[in-house]
N, C-alpha and C. Protein backbone atom coordinates (compact mmCIF):
# COMPACT_ATOMS: atom_id res chain seq x y z
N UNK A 1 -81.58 36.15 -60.43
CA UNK A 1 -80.63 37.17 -60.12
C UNK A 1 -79.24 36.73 -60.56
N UNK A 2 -79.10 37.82 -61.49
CA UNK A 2 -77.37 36.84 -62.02
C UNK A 2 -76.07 37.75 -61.13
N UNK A 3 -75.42 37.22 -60.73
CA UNK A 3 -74.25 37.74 -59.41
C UNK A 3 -73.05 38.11 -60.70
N UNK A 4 -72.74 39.26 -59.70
CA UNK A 4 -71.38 39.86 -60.77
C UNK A 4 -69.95 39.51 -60.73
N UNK A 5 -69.56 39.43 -62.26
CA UNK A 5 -69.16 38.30 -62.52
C UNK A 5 -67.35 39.42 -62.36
N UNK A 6 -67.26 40.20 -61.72
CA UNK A 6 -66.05 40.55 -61.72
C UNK A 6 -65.16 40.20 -61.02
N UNK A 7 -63.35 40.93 -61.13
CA UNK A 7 -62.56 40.12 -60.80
C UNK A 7 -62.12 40.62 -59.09
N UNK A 8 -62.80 41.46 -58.54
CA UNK A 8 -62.71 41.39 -56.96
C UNK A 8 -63.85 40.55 -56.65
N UNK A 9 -64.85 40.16 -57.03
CA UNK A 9 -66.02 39.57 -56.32
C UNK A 9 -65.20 38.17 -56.64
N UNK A 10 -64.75 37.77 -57.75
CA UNK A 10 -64.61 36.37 -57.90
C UNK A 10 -62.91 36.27 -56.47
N UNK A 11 -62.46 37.11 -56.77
CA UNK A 11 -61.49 37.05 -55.48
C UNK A 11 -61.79 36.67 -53.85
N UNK A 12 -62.32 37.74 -53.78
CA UNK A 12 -63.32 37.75 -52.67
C UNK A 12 -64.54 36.52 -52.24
N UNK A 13 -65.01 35.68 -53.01
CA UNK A 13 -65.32 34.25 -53.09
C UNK A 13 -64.15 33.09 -53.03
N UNK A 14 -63.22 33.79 -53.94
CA UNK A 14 -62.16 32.59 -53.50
C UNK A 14 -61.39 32.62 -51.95
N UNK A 15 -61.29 33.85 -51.72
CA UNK A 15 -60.99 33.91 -50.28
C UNK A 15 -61.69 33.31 -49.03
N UNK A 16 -63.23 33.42 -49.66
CA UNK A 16 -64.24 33.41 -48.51
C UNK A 16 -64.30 31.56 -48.94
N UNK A 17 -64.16 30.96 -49.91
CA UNK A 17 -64.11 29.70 -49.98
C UNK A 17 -62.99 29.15 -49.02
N UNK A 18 -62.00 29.58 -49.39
CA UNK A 18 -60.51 29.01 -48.73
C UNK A 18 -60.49 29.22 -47.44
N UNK A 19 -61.05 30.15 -46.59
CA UNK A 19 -61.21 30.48 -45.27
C UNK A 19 -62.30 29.85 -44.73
N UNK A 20 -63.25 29.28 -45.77
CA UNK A 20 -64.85 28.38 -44.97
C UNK A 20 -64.18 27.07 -43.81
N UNK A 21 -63.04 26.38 -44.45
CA UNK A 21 -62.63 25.27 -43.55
C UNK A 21 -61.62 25.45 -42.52
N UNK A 22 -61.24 27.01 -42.18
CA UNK A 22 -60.59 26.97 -41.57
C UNK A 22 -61.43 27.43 -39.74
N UNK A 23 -62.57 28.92 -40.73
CA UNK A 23 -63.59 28.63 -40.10
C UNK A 23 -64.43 27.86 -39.43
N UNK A 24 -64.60 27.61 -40.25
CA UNK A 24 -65.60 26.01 -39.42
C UNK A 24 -64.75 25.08 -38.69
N UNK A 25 -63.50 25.18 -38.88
CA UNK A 25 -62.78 23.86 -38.14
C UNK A 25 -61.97 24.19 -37.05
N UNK A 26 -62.06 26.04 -36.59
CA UNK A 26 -61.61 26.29 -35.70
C UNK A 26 -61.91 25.80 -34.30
N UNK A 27 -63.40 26.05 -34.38
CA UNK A 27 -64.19 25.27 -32.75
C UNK A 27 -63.66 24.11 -32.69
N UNK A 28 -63.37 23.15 -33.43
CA UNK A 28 -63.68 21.67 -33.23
C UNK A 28 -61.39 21.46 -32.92
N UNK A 29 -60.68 22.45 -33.42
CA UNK A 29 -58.92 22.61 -33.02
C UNK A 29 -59.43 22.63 -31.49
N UNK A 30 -60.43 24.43 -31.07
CA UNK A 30 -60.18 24.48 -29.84
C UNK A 30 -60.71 23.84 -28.99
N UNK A 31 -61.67 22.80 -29.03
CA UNK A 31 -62.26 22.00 -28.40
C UNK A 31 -61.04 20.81 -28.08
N UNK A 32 -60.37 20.60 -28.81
CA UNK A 32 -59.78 19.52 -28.91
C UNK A 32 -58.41 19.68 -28.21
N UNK A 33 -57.68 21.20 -28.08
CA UNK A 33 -56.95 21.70 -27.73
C UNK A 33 -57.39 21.40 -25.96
N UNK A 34 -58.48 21.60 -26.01
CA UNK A 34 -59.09 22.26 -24.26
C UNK A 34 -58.98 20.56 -23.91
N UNK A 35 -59.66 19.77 -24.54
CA UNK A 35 -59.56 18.27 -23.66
C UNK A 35 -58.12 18.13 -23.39
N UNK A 36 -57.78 18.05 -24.38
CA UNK A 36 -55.94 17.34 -24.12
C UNK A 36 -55.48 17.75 -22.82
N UNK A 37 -55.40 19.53 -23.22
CA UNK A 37 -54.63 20.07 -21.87
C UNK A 37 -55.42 19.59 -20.28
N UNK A 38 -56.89 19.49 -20.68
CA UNK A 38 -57.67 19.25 -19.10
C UNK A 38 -57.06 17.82 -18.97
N UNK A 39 -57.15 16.79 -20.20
CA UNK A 39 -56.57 15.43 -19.50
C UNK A 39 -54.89 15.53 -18.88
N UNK A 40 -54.53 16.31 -19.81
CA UNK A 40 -52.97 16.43 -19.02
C UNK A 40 -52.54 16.33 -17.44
N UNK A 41 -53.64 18.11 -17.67
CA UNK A 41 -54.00 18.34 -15.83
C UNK A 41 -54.21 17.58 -14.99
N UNK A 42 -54.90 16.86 -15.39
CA UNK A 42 -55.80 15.74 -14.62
C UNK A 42 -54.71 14.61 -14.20
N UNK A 43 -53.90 14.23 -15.35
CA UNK A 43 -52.83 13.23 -14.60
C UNK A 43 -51.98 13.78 -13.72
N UNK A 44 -51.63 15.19 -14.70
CA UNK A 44 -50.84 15.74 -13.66
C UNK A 44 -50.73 15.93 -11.91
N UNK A 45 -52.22 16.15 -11.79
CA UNK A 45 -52.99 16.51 -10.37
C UNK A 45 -52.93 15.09 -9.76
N UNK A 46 -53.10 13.81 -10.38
CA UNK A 46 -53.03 13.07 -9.80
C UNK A 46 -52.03 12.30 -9.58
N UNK A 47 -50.54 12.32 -10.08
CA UNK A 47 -49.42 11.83 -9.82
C UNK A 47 -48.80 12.79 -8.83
N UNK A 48 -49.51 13.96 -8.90
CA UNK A 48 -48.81 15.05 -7.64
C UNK A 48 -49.65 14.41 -6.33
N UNK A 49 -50.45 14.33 -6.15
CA UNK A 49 -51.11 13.77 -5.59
C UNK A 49 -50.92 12.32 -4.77
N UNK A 50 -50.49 11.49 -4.92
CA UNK A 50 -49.95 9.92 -4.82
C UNK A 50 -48.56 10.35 -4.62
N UNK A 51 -47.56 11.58 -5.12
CA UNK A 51 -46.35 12.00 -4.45
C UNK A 51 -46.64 12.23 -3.14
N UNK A 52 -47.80 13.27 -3.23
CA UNK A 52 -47.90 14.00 -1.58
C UNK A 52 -48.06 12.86 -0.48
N UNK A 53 -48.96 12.21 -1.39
CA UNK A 53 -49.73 10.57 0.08
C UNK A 53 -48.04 9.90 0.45
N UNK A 54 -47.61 9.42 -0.65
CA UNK A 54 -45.95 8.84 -0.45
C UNK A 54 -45.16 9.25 0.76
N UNK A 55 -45.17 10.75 0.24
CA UNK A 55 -44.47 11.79 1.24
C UNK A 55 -44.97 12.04 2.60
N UNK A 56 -46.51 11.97 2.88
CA UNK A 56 -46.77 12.02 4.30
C UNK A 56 -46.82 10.83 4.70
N UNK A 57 -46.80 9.61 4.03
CA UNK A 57 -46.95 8.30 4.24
C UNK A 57 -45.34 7.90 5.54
N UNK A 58 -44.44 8.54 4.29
CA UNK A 58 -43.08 8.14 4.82
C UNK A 58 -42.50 8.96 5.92
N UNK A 59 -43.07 10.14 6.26
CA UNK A 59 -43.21 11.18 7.04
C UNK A 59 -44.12 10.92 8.07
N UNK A 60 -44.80 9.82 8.46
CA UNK A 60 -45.70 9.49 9.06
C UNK A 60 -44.90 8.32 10.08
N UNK A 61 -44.69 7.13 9.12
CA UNK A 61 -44.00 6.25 9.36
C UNK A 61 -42.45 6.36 10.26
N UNK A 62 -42.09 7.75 9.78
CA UNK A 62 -40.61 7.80 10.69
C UNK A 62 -40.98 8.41 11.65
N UNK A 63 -41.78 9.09 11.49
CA UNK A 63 -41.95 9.78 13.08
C UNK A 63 -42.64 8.77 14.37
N UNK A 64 -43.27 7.46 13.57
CA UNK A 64 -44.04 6.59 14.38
C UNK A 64 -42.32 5.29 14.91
N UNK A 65 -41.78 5.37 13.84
CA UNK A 65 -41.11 4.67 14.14
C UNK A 65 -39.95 5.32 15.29
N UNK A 66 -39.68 6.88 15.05
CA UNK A 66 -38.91 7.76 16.21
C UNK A 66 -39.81 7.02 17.37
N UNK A 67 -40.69 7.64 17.59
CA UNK A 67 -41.91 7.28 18.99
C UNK A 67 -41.68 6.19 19.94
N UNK A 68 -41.58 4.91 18.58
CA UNK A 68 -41.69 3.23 19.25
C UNK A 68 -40.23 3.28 20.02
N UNK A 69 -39.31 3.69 19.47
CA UNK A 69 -37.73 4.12 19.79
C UNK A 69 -37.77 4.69 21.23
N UNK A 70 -38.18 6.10 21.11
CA UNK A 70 -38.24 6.67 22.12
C UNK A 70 -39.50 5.71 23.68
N UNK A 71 -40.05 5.13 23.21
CA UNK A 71 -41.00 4.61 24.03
C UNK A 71 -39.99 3.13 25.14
N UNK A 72 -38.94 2.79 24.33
CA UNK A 72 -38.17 1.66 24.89
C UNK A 72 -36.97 2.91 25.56
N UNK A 73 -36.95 4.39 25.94
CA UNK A 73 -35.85 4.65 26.69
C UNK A 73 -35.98 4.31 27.66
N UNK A 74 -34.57 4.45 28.58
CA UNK A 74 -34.66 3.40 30.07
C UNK A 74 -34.69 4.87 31.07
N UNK A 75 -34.59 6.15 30.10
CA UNK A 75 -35.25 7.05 31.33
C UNK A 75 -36.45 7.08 31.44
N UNK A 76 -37.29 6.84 30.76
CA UNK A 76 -38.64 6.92 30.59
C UNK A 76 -38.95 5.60 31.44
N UNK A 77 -38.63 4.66 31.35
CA UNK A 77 -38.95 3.14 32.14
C UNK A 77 -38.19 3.95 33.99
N UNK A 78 -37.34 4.55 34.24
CA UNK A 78 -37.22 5.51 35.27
C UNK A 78 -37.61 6.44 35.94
N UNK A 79 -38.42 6.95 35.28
CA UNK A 79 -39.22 8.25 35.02
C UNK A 79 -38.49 9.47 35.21
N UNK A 80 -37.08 9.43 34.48
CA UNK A 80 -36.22 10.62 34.55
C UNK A 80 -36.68 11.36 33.29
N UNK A 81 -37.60 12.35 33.71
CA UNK A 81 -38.51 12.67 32.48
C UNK A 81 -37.65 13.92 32.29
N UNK A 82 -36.43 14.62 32.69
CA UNK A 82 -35.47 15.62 32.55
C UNK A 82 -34.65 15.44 31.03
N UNK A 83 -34.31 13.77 31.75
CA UNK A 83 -32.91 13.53 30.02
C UNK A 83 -34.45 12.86 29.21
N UNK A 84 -35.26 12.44 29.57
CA UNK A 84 -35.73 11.90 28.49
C UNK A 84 -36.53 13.13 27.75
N UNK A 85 -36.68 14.52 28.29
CA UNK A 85 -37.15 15.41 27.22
C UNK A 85 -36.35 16.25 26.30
N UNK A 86 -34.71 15.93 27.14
CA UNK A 86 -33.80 16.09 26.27
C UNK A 86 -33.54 15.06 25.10
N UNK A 87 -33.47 13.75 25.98
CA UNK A 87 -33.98 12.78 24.56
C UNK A 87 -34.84 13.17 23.22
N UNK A 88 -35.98 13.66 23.66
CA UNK A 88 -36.91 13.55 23.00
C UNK A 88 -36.47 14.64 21.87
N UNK A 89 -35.95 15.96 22.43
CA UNK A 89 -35.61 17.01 21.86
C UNK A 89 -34.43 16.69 20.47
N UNK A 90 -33.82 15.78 21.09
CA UNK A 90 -32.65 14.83 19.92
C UNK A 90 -33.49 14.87 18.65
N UNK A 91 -34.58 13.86 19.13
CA UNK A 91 -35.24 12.88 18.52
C UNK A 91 -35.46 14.15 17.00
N UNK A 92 -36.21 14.85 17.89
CA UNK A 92 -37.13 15.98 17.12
C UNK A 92 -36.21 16.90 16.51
N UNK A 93 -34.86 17.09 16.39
CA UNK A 93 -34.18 17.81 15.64
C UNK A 93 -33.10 16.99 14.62
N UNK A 94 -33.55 15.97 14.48
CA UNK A 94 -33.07 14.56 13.58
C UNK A 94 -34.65 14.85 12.52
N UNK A 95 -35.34 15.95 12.55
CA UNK A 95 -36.78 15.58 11.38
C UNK A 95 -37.98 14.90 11.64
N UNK A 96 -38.09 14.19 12.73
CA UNK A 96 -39.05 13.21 13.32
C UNK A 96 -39.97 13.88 13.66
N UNK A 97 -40.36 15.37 13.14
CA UNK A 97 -41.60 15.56 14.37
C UNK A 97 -41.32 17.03 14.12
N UNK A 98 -42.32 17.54 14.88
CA UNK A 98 -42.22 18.84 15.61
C UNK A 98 -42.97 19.14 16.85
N UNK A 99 -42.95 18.08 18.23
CA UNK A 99 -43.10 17.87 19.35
C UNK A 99 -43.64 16.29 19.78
N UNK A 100 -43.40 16.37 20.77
CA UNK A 100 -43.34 14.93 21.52
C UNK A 100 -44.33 15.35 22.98
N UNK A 101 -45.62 14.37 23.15
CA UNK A 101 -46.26 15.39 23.97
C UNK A 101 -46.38 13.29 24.98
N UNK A 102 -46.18 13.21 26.36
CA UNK A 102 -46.57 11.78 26.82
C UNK A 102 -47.80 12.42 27.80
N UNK A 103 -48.61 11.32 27.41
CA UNK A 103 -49.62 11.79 28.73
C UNK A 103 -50.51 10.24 29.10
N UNK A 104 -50.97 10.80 30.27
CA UNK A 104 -51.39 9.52 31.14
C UNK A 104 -52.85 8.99 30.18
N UNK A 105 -53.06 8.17 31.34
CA UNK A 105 -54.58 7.49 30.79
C UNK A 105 -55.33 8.53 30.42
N UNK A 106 -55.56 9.42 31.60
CA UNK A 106 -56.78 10.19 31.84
C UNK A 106 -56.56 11.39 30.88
N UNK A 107 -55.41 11.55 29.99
CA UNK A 107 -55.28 12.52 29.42
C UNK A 107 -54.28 13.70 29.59
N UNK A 108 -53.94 13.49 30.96
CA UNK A 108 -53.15 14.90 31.48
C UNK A 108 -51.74 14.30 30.71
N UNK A 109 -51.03 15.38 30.53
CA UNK A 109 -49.92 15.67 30.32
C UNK A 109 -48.98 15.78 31.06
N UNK A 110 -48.36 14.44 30.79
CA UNK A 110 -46.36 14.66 31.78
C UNK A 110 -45.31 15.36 31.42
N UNK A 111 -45.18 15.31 29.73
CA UNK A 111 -44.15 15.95 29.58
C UNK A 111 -44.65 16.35 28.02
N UNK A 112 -44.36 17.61 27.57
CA UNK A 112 -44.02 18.52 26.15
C UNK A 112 -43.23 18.94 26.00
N UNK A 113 -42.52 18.68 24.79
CA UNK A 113 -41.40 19.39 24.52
C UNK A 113 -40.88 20.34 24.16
N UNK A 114 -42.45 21.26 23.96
CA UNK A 114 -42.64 22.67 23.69
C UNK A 114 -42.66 23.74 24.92
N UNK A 115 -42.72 22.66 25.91
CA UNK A 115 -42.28 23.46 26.90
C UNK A 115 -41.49 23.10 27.49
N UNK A 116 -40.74 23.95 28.99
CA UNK A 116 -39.27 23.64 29.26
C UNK A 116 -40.15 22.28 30.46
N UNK A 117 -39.29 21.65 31.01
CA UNK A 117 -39.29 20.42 31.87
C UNK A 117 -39.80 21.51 33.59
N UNK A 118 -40.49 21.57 33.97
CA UNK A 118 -41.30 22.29 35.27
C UNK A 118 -42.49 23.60 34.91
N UNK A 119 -42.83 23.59 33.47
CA UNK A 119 -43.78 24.90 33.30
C UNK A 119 -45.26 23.91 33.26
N UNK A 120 -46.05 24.78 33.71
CA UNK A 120 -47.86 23.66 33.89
C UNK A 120 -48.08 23.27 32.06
N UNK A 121 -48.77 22.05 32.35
CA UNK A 121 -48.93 21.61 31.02
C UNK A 121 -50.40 21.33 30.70
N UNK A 122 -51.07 21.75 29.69
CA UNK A 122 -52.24 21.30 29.52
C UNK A 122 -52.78 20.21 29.93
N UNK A 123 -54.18 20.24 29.58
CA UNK A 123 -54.72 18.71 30.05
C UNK A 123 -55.81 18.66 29.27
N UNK A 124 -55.90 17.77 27.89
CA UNK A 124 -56.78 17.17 27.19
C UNK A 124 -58.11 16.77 27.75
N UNK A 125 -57.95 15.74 28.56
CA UNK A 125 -58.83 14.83 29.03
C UNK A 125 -59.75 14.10 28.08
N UNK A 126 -60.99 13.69 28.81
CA UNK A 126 -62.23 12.83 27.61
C UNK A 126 -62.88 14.19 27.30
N UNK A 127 -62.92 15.32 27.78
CA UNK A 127 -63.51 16.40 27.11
C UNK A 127 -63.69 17.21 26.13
N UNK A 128 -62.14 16.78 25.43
CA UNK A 128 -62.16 17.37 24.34
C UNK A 128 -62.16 16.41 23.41
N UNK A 129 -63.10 16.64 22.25
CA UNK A 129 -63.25 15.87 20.56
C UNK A 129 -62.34 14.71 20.50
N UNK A 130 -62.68 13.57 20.68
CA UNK A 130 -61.90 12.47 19.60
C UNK A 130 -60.50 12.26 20.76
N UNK A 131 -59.42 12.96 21.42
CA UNK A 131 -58.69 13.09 22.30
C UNK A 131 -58.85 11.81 23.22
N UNK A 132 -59.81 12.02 23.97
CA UNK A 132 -59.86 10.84 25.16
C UNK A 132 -59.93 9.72 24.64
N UNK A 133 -60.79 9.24 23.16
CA UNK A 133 -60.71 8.20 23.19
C UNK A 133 -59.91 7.34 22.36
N UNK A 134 -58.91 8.46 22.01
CA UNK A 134 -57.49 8.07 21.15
C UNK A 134 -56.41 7.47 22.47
N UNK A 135 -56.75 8.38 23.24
CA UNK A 135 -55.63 8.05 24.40
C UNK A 135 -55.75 6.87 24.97
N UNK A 136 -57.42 6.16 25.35
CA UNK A 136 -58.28 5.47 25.47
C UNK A 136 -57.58 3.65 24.93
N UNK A 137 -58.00 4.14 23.17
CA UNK A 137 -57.35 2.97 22.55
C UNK A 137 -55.54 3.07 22.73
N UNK A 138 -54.73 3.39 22.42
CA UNK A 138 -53.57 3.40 22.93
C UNK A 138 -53.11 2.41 24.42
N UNK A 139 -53.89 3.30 24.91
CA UNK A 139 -53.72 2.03 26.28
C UNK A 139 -54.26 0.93 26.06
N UNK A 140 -55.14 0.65 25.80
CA UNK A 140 -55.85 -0.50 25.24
C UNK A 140 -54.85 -1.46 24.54
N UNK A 141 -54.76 -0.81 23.40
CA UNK A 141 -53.64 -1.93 22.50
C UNK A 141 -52.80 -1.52 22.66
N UNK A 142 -51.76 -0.93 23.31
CA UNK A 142 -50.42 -0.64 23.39
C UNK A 142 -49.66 -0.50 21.81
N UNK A 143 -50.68 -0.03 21.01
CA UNK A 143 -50.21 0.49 19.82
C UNK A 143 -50.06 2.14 19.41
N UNK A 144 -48.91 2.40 18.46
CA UNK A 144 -49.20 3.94 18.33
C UNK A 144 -50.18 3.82 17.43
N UNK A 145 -50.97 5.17 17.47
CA UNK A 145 -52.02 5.40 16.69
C UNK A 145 -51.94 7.00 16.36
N UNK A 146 -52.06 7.28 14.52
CA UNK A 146 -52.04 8.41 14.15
C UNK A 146 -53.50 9.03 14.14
N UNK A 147 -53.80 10.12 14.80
CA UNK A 147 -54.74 11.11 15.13
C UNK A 147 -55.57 11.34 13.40
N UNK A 148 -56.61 11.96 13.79
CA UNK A 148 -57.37 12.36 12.57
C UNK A 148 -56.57 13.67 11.73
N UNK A 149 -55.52 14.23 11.03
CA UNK A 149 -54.90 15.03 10.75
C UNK A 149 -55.46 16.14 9.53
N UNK A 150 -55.53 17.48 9.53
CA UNK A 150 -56.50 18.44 8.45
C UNK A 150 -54.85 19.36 8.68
């Protein structure tokens, strides 16, 4: 079969020649395009990431370190639990927090700062999840200890 030898067909071959490698080499641009940007992401996600831990790290740390502070007041060693929830209220509008809750062994609650100083206050106890025996170790080691946090 002899192919015709004119001057749109021979055009039309040279076109379809010159476009074969651009063709064929498109998949293998966008393939290559798609990794880069996913590895990008990927660091990206993870230096945002190691910011956030930093940030609750240091956000963690001051509010533990407010606590140890507040734990040496001499109303609290008094049990003038009036100025010391005004204390506490200081504490918590300096960034440290967003409440200050003290409660006994058993769980009950002396003082919140979410509520005013004489309104009834919850009571945790060992009954509820993980609670009792946070309160539990605390007394135990006379250390603060940060809760399971979601």
């Amino acid at each position: 079969m002899k192919l015709p030898s004119t001057i749109r067909f021979r055009l039309t071959g040279l076109v379809v020649v010159c476009m074969l490698p651009a063709i064929l080499g498109l998949p293998a641009f966008v393939y290559d395009g798609y990794t880069k940007e996913r590895n990008q992401l990927e660091r990206s996600s993870i230096q945002t990431a190691r910011a956030l831990v930093l940030a609750v790290d240091r956000e963690l740390s001051s509010a533990m370190a407010a606590a140890r502070v507040l734990a040496t007041s001499p109303y609290l060693a008094s049990n003038n639990l009036a100025t010391f929830h005004k204390e506490a209220k200081v504490v918590l509008s300096q960034g440290h927090g967003s409440n200050i809750v003290l409660s006994d062994e058993a769980g009950r609650q002396i003082l919140n700062t979410l509520l005013p100083i004489g309104e009834p206050l919850p009571s945790f106890g060992d009954d509820r999840a993980g609670s009792g025996g946070d309160i539990r170790r605390v007394f135990e080691t006379g250390q603060p200890l940060v809760s399971n946090v979601f």
